[in-house]
Each structure stands twice: as C-alpha cells, then as structure tokens.
N, C-alpha and C. Protein backbone atom coordinates (compact mmCIF):
# COMPACT_ATOMS: atom_id res chain seq x y z
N UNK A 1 0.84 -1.17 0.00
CA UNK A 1 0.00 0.00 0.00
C UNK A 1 0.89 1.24 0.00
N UNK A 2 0.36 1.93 -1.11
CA UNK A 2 1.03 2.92 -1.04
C UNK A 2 1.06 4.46 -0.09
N UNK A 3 1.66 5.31 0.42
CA UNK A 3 1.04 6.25 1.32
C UNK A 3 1.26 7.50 1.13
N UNK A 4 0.12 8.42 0.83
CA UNK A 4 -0.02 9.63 0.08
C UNK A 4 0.71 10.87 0.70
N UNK A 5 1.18 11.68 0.32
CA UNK A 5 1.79 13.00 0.58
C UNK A 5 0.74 13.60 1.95
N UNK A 6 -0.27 13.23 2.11
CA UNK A 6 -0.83 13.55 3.55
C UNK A 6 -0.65 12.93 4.51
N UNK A 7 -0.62 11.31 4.31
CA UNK A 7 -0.53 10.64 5.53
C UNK A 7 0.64 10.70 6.01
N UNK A 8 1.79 11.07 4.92
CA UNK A 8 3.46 11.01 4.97
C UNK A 8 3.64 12.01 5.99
N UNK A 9 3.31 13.40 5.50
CA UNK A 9 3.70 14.11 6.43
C UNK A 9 2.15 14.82 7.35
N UNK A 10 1.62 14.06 7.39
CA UNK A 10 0.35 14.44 8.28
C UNK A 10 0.43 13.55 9.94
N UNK A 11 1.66 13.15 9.48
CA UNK A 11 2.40 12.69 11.17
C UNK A 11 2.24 13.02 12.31
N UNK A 12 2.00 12.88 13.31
CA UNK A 12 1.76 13.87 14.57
C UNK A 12 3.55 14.24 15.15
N UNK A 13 3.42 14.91 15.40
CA UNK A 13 5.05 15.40 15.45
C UNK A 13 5.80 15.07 16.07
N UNK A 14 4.98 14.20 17.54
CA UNK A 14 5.90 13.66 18.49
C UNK A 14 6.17 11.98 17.72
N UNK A 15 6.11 11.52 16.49
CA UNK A 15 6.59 10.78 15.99
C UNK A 15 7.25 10.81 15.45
N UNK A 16 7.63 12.04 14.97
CA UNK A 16 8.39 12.52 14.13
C UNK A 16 10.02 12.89 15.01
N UNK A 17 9.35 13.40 16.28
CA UNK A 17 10.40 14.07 17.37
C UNK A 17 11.46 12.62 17.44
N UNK A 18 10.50 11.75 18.03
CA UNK A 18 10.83 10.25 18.63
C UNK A 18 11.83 9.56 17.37
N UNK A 19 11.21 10.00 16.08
CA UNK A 19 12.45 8.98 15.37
C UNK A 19 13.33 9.87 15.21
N UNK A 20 13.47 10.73 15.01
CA UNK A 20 15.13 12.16 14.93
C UNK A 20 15.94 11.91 16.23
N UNK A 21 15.33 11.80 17.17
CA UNK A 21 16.08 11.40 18.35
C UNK A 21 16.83 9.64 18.40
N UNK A 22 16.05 9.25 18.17
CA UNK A 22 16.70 7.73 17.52
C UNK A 22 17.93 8.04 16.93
N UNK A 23 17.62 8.43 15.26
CA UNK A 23 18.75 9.03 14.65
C UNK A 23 20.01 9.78 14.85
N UNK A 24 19.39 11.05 15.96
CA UNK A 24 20.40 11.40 16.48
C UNK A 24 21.56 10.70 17.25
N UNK A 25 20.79 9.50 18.36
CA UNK A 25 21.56 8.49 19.03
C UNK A 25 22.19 8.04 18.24
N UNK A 26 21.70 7.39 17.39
CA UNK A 26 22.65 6.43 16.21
C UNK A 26 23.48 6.98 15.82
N UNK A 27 23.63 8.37 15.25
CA UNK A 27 24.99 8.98 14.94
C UNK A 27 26.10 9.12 15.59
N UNK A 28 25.50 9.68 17.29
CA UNK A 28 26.52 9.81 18.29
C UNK A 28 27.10 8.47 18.41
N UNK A 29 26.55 7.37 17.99
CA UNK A 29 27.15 6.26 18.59
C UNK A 29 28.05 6.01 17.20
N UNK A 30 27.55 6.47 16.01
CA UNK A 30 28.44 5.89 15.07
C UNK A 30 29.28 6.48 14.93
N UNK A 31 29.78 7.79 15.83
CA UNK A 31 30.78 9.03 15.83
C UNK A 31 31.88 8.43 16.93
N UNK A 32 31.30 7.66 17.32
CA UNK A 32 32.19 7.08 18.85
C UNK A 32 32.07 8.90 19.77
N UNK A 33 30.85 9.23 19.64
CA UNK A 33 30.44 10.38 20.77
C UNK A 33 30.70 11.69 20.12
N UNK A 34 32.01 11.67 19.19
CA UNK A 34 32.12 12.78 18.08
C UNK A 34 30.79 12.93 17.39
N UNK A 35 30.08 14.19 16.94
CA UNK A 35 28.70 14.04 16.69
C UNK A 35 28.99 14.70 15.20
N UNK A 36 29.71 14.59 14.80
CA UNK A 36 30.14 15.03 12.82
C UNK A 36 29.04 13.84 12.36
N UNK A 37 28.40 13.01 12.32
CA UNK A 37 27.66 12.74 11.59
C UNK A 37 26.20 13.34 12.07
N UNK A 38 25.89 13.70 13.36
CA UNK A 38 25.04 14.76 13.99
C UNK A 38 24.61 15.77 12.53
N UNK A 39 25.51 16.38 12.71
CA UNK A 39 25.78 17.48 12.01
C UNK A 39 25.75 17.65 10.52
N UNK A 40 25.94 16.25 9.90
CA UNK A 40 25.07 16.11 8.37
C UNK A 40 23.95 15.39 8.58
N UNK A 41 23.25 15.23 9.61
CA UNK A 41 21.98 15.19 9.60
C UNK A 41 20.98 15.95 9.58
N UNK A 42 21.88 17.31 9.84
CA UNK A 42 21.17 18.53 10.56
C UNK A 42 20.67 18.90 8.58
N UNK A 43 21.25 18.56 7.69
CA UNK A 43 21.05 18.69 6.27
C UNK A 43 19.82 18.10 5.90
N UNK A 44 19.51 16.50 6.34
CA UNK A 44 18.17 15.85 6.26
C UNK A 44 17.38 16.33 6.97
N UNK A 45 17.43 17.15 7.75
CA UNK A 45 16.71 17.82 9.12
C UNK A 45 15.79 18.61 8.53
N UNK A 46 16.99 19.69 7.56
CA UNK A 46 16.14 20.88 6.91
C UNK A 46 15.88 20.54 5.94
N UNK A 47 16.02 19.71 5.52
CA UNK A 47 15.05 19.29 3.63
C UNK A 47 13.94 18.69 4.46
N UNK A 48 13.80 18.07 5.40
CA UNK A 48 12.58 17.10 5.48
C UNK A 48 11.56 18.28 6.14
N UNK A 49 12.33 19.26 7.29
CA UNK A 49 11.41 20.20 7.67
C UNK A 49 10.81 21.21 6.90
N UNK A 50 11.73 22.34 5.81
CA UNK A 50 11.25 22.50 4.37
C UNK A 50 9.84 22.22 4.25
N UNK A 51 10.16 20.66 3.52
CA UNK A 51 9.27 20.38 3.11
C UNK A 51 7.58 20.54 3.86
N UNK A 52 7.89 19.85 5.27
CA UNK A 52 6.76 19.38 6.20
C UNK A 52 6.46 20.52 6.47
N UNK A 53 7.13 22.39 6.53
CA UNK A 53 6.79 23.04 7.06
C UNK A 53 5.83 24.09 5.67
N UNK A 54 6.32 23.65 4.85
CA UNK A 54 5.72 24.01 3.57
C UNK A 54 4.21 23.48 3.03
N UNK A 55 4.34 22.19 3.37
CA UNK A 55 2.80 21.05 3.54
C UNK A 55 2.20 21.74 4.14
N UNK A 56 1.96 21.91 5.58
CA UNK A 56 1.41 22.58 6.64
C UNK A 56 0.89 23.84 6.80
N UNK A 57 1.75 24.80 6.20
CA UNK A 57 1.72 26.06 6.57
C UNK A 57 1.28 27.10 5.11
N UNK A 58 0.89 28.24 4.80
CA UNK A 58 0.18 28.83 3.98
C UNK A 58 1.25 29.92 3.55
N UNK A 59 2.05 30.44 4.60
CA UNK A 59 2.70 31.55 4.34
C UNK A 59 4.24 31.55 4.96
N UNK A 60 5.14 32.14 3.93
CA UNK A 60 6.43 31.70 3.64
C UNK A 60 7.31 32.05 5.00
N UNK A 61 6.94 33.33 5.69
CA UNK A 61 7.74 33.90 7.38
C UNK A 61 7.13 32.62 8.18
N UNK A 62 5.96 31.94 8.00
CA UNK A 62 5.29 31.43 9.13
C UNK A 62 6.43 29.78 8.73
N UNK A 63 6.60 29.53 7.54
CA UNK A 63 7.35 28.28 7.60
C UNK A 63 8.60 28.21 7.66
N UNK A 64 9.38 29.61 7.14
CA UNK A 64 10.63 29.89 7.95
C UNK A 64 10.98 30.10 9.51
N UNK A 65 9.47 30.40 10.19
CA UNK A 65 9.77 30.23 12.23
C UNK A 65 9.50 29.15 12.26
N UNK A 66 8.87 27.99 11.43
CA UNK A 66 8.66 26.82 11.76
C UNK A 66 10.08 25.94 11.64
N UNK A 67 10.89 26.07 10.56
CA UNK A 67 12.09 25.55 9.97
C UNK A 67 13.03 25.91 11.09
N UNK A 68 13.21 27.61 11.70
CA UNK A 68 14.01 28.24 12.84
C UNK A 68 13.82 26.92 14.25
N UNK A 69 12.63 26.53 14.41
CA UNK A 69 11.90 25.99 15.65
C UNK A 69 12.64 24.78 15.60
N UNK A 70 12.66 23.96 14.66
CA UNK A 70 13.19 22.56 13.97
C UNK A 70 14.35 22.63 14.50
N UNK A 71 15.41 23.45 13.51
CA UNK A 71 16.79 23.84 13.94
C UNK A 71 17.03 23.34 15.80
N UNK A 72 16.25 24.80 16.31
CA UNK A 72 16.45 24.88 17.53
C UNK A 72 16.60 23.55 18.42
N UNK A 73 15.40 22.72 18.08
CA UNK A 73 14.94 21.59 18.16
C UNK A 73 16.14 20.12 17.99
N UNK A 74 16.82 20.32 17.25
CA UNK A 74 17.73 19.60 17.21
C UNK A 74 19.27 19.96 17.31
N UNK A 75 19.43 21.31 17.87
CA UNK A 75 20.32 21.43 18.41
C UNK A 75 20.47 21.01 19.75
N UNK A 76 19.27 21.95 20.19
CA UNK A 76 19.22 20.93 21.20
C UNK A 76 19.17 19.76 22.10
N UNK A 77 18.82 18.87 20.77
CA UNK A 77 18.77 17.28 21.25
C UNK A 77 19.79 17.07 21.34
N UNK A 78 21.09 17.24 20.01
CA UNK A 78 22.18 17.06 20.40
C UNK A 78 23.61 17.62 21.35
N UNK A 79 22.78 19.03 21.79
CA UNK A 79 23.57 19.69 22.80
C UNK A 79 22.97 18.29 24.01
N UNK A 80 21.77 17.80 24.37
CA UNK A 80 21.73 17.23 25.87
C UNK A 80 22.09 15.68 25.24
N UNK A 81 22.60 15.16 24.32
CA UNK A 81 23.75 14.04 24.00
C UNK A 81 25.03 14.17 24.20
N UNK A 82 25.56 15.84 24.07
CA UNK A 82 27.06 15.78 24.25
C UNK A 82 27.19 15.21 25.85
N UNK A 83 25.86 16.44 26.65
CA UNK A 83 26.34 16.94 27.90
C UNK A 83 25.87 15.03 28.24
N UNK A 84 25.01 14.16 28.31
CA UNK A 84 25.39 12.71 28.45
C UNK A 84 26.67 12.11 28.13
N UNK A 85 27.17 12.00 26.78
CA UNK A 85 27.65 11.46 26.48
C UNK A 85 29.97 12.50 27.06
N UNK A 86 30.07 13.82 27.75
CA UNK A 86 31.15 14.31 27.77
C UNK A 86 30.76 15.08 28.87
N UNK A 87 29.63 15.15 29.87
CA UNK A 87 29.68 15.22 31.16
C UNK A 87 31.18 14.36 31.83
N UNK A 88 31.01 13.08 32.18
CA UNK A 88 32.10 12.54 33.08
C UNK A 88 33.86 13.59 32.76
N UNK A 89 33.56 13.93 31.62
CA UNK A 89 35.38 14.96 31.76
C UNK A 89 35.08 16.05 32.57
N UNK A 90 34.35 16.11 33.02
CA UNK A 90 34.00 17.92 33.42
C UNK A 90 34.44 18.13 34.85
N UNK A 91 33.94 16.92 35.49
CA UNK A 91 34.56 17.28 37.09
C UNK A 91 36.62 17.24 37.34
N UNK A 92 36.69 16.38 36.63
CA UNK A 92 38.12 15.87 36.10
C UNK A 92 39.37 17.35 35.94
N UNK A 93 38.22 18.39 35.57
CA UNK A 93 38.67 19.71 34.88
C UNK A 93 38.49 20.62 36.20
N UNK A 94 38.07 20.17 37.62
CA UNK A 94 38.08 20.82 38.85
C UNK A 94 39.34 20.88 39.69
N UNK A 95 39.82 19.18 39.20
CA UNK A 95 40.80 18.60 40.45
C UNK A 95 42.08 18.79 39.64
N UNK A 96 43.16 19.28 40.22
CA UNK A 96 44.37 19.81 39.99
C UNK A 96 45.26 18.44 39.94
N UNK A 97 44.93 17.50 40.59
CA UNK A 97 45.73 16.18 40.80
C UNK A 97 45.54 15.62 39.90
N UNK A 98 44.23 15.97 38.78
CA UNK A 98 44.22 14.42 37.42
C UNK A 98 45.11 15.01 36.60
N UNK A 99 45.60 13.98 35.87
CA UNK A 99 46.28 14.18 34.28
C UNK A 99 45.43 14.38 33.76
N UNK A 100 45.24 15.38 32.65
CA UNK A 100 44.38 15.58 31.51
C UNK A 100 44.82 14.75 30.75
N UNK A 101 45.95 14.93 29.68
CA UNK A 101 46.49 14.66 29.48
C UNK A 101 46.14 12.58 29.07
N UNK A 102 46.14 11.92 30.03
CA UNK A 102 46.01 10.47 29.79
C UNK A 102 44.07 10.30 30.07
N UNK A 103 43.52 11.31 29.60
CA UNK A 103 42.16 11.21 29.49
C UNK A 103 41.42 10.74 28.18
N UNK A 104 42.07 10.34 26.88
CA UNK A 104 41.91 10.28 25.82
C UNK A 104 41.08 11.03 24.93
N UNK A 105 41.73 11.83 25.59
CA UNK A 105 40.99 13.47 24.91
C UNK A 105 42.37 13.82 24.11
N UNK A 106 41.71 14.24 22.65
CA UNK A 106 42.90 14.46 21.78
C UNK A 106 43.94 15.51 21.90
N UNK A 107 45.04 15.79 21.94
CA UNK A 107 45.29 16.92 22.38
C UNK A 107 45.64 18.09 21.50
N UNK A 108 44.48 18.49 20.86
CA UNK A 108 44.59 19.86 20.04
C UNK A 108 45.36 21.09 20.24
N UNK A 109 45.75 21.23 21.82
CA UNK A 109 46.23 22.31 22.34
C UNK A 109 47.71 21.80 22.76
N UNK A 110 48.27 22.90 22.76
CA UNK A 110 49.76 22.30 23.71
C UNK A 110 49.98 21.49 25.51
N UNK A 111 48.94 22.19 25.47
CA UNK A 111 48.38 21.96 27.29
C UNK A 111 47.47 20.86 27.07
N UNK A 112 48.35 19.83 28.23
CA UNK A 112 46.71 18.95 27.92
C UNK A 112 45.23 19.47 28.63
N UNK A 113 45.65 19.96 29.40
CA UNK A 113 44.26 20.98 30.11
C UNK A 113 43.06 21.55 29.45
N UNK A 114 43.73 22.39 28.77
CA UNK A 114 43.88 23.67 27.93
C UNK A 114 43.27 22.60 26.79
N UNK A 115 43.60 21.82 26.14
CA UNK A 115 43.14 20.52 25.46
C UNK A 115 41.59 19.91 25.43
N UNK A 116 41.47 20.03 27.13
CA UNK A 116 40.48 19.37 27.48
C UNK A 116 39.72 20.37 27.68
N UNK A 117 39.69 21.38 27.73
CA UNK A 117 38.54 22.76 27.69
C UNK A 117 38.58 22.92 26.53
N UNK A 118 39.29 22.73 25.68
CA UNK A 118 38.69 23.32 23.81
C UNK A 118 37.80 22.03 23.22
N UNK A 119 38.39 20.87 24.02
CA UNK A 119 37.42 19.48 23.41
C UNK A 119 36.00 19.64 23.92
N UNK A 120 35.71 19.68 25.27
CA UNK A 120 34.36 19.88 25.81
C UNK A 120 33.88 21.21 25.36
N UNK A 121 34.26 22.43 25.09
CA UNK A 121 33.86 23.67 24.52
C UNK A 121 32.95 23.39 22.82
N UNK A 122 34.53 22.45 22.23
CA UNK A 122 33.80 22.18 20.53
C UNK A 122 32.60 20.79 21.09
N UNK A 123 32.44 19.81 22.17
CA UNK A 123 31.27 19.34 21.90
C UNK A 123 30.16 20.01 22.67
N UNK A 124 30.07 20.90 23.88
CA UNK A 124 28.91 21.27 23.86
C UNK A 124 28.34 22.54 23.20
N UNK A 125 29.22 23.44 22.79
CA UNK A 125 29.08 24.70 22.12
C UNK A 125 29.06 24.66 20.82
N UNK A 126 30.55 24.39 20.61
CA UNK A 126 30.40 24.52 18.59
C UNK A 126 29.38 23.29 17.80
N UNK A 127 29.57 22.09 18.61
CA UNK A 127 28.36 21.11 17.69
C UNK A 127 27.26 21.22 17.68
N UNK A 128 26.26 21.59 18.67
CA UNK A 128 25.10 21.78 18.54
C UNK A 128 25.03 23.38 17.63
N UNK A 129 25.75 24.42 17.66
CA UNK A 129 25.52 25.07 17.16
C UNK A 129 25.82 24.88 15.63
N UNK A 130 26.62 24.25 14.87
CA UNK A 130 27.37 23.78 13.56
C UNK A 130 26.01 22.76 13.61
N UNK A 131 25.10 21.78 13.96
CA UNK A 131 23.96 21.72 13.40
C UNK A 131 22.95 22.75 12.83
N UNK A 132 22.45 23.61 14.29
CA UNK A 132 21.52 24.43 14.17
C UNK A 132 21.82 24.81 12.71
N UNK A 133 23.24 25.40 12.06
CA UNK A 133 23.23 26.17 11.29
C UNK A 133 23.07 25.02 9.45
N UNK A 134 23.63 23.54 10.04
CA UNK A 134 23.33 22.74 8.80
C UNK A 134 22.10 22.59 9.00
N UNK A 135 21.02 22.71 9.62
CA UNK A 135 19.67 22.30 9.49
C UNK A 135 19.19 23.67 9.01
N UNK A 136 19.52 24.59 9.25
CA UNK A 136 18.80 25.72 8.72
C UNK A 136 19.53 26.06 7.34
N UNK A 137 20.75 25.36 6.62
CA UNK A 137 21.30 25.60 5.31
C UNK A 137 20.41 24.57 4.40
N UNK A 138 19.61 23.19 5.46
CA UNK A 138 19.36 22.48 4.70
C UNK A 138 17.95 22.78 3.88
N UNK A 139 17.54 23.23 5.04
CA UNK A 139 16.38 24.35 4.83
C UNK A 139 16.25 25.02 3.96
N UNK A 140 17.32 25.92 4.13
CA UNK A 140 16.93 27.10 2.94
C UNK A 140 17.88 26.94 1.27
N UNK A 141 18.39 25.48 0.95
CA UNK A 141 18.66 25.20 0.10
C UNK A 141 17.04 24.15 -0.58
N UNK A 142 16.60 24.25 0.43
CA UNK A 142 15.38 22.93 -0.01
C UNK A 142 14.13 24.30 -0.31
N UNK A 143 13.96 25.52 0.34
CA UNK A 143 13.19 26.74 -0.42
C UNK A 143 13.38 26.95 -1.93
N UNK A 144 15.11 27.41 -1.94
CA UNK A 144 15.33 27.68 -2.84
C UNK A 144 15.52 27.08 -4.20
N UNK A 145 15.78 26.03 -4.03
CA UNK A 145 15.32 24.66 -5.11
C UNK A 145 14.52 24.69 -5.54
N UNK A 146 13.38 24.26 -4.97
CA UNK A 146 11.69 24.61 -4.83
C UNK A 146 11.13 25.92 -5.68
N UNK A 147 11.97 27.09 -5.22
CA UNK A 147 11.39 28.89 -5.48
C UNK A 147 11.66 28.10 -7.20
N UNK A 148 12.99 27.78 -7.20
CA UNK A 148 13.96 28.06 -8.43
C UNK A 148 12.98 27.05 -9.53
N UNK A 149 12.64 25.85 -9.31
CA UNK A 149 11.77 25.19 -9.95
C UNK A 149 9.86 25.18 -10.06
N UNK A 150 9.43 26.28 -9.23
CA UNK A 150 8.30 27.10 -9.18
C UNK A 150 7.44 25.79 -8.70
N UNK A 151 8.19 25.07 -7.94
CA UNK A 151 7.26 24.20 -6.53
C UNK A 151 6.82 24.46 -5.49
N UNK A 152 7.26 26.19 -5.07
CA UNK A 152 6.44 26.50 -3.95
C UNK A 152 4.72 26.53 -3.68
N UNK A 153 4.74 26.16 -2.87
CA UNK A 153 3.05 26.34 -2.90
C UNK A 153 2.82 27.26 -2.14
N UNK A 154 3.30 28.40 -1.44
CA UNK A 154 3.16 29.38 -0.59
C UNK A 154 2.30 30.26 -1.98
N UNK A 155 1.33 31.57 -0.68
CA UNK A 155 0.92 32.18 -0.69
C UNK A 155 1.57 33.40 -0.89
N UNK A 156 0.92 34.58 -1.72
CA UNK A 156 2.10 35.66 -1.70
C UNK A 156 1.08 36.85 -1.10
C-alpha cells in the first residue's frame, strides 16, 4: 500500500520528534560520541522540515519560524547528547591532581588541560551550534530549489 503526501507528512510530530532522536543516538554512537555525523543530519533535518513546514503552513515567514523551531529543536537534542555522552570529563577539569592529558581526549592544544577545555567547549558549544546552522542551510537550500523550480506552494 502505497502512502499519500498527507498521511506522509500528516504525522503527529511527536513521531516525528521520537524517530530524529533515535537518529540522532545512532549517529553519536556511530561518531564514537564525536557528533560530525550529527551534524550532516542537521542537512536531512532541513530538507525534510522544508518540506513538512511548507505542507502545513500557507505563508512563507510562518514556515521559515517553523524551519528556525526545527533547527532549535535539534540542536538541542544534540547539545543534551554531548552533555550525556562528555559530562564525566567535566569534574576531572576541577581537580588539579588528574592528568588531563592520559584522558583520551585528543590533544589539540599544547596543554593537555587547555586541550580538554577546547574538546568539551567544541562538543557542547560549537556542535550543537554547527547543526543548528546545517539544518537551517538544509532548509533554505530545499526553499530555494523549490522557489527556483516554481514548486512552492506558498501564498504571496
């Protein structure tokens, strides 16, 4: 049986929430906790939201705060995966007695310290934000496709 462009995306959203979060897990795990595949998801994120927010909605600002919301939405999921998955380094970064250093944290910096604050900085700061911004490129490459091939169905 086949299933029509309504039932597809006429989804209730917390099903929609529930499998992105799946996905999201699966990446972190296929990243070994590095979330770079996170982060080209954030690309399927905004073509699929695009689209679903385009289905839904009548007018073009109202499906661009919807697409913004999405973004937000999955930055956030994967900002509270880092802080699971790169919480345990954090107290580590209190006590003066650990080695950083033999934490298997890479050491980008000269300091292994110094190392271990730019590693936890790029996963809870720069990754969720380096989604937000691929889900909202994915987005507005999936408008402009659309504008460019006169598939919008918006209202003017």
């Amino acid at each position: 049986m086949r299933h029509t462009t309504r039932q597809t995306f006429g989804q209730h959203w917390l099903g929609a929430l529930i499998a992105y979060v799946l996905l999201d897990v699966l990446m972190v795990a296929a990243g070994l906790g590095v979330p770079s595949l996170c982060i080209l998801l954030g690309l399927g994120v905004g073509w699929f939201g695009a689209l679903r927010a385009e289905f839904f909605l009548q007018e073009i600002g109202a499906a661009m705060r919807r697409v913004l919301r999405y973004a937000a939405i999955t930055a956030g999921v994967t900002f509270l995966l880092m802080v699971v998955a790169w919480w345990r380094y954090v107290p580590p970064l209190l006590d003066p007695v650990v080695d950083s250093g033999s934490m298997g944290v890479p050491l980008i910096l000269y300091d292994p310290r110094l190392s271990l604050i730019g590693w936890l900085v790029g996963m809870f700061l720069v990754a969720p934000l380096a989604q937000f911004l691929a889900t909202l490129a994915g987005a507005y490459l999936t408008f402009m496709f659309r504008l460019r091939r006169g598939w919008l169905k918006f209202r003017e």
